[in-house]
Protein backbone atom coordinates (compact mmCIF):
# COMPACT_ATOMS: atom_id res chain seq x y z
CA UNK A 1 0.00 0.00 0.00
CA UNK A 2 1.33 3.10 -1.09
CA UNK A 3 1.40 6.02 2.19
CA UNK A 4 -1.28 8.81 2.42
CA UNK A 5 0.01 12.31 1.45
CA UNK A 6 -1.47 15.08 3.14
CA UNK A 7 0.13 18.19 1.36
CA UNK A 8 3.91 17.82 2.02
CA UNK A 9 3.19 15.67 4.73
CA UNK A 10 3.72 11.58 4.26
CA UNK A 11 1.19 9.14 6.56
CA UNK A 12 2.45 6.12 7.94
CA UNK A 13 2.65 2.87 5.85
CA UNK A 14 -0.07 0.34 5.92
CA UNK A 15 -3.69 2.03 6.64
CA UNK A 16 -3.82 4.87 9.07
CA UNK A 17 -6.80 5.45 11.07
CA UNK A 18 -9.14 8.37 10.89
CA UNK A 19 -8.14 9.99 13.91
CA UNK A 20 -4.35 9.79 12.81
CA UNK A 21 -4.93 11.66 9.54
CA UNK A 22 -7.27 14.63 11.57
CA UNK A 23 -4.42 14.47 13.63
CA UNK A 24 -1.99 14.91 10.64
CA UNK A 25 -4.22 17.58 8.85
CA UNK A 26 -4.80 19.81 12.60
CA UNK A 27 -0.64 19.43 12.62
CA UNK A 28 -0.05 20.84 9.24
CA UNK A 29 -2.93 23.54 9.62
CA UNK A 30 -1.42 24.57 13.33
CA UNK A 31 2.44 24.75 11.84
CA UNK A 32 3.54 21.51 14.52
CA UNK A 33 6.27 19.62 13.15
CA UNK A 34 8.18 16.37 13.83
CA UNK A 35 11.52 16.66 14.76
CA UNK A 36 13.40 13.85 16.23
CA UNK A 37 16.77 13.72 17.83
CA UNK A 38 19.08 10.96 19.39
CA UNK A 39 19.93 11.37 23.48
CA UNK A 40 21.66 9.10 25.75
CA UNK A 41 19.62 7.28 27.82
CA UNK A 42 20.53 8.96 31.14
CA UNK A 43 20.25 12.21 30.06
CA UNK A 44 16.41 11.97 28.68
CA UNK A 45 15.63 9.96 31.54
CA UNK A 46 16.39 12.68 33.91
CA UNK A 47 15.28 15.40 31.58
CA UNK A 48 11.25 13.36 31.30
CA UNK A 49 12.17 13.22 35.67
CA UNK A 50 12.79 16.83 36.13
CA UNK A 51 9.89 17.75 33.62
CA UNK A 52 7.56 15.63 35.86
CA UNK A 53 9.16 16.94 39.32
CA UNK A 54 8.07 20.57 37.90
CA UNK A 55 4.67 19.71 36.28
CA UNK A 56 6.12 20.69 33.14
CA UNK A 57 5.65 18.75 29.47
CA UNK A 58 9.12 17.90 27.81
CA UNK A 59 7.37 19.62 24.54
CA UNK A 60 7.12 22.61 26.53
CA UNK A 61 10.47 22.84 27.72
CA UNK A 62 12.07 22.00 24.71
CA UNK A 63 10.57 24.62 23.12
CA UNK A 64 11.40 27.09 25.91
CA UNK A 65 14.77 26.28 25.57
CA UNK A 66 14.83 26.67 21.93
CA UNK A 67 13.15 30.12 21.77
CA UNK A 68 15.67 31.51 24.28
CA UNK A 69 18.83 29.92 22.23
CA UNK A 70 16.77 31.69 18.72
CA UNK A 71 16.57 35.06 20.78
CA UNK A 72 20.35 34.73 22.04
CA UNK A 73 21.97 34.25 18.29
CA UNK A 74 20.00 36.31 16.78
CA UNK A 75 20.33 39.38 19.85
């Protein structure tokens, strides 16, 4: 089976459910995209710990950190 495009955006292999191509669709429309990154084991172990210890999503703090780095090069 050949994967479902959704604009740029390529769907899983095999058949998707509903649900995962609204979720695709709200994605694209809402500018979210995937990015995915290798960490050791320790250190996103402790990172998904602290998150929890301060009622905090990872997504969230990621994205903290990476607006602050954006507005430090670019200040």
């Amino acid at each position: 089976m050949k994967p479902y495009q959704i604009g740029v955006m390529v769907m899983p292999k095999g058949d998707p459910s509903k649900q995962t191509i609204r979720n695709a669709r709200w994605n694209k429309k809402a500018g979210y995209k995937t990015k995915g990154f290798n960490l050791k084991g320790d250190v996103a172990d402790r990172f998904a710990e602290a998150c929890n210890k301060a009622g905090v999503s990872q997504a969230a703090k990621i994205m903290e950190f990476m607006e602050k780095f954006i507005s430090e090069v670019n200040n």
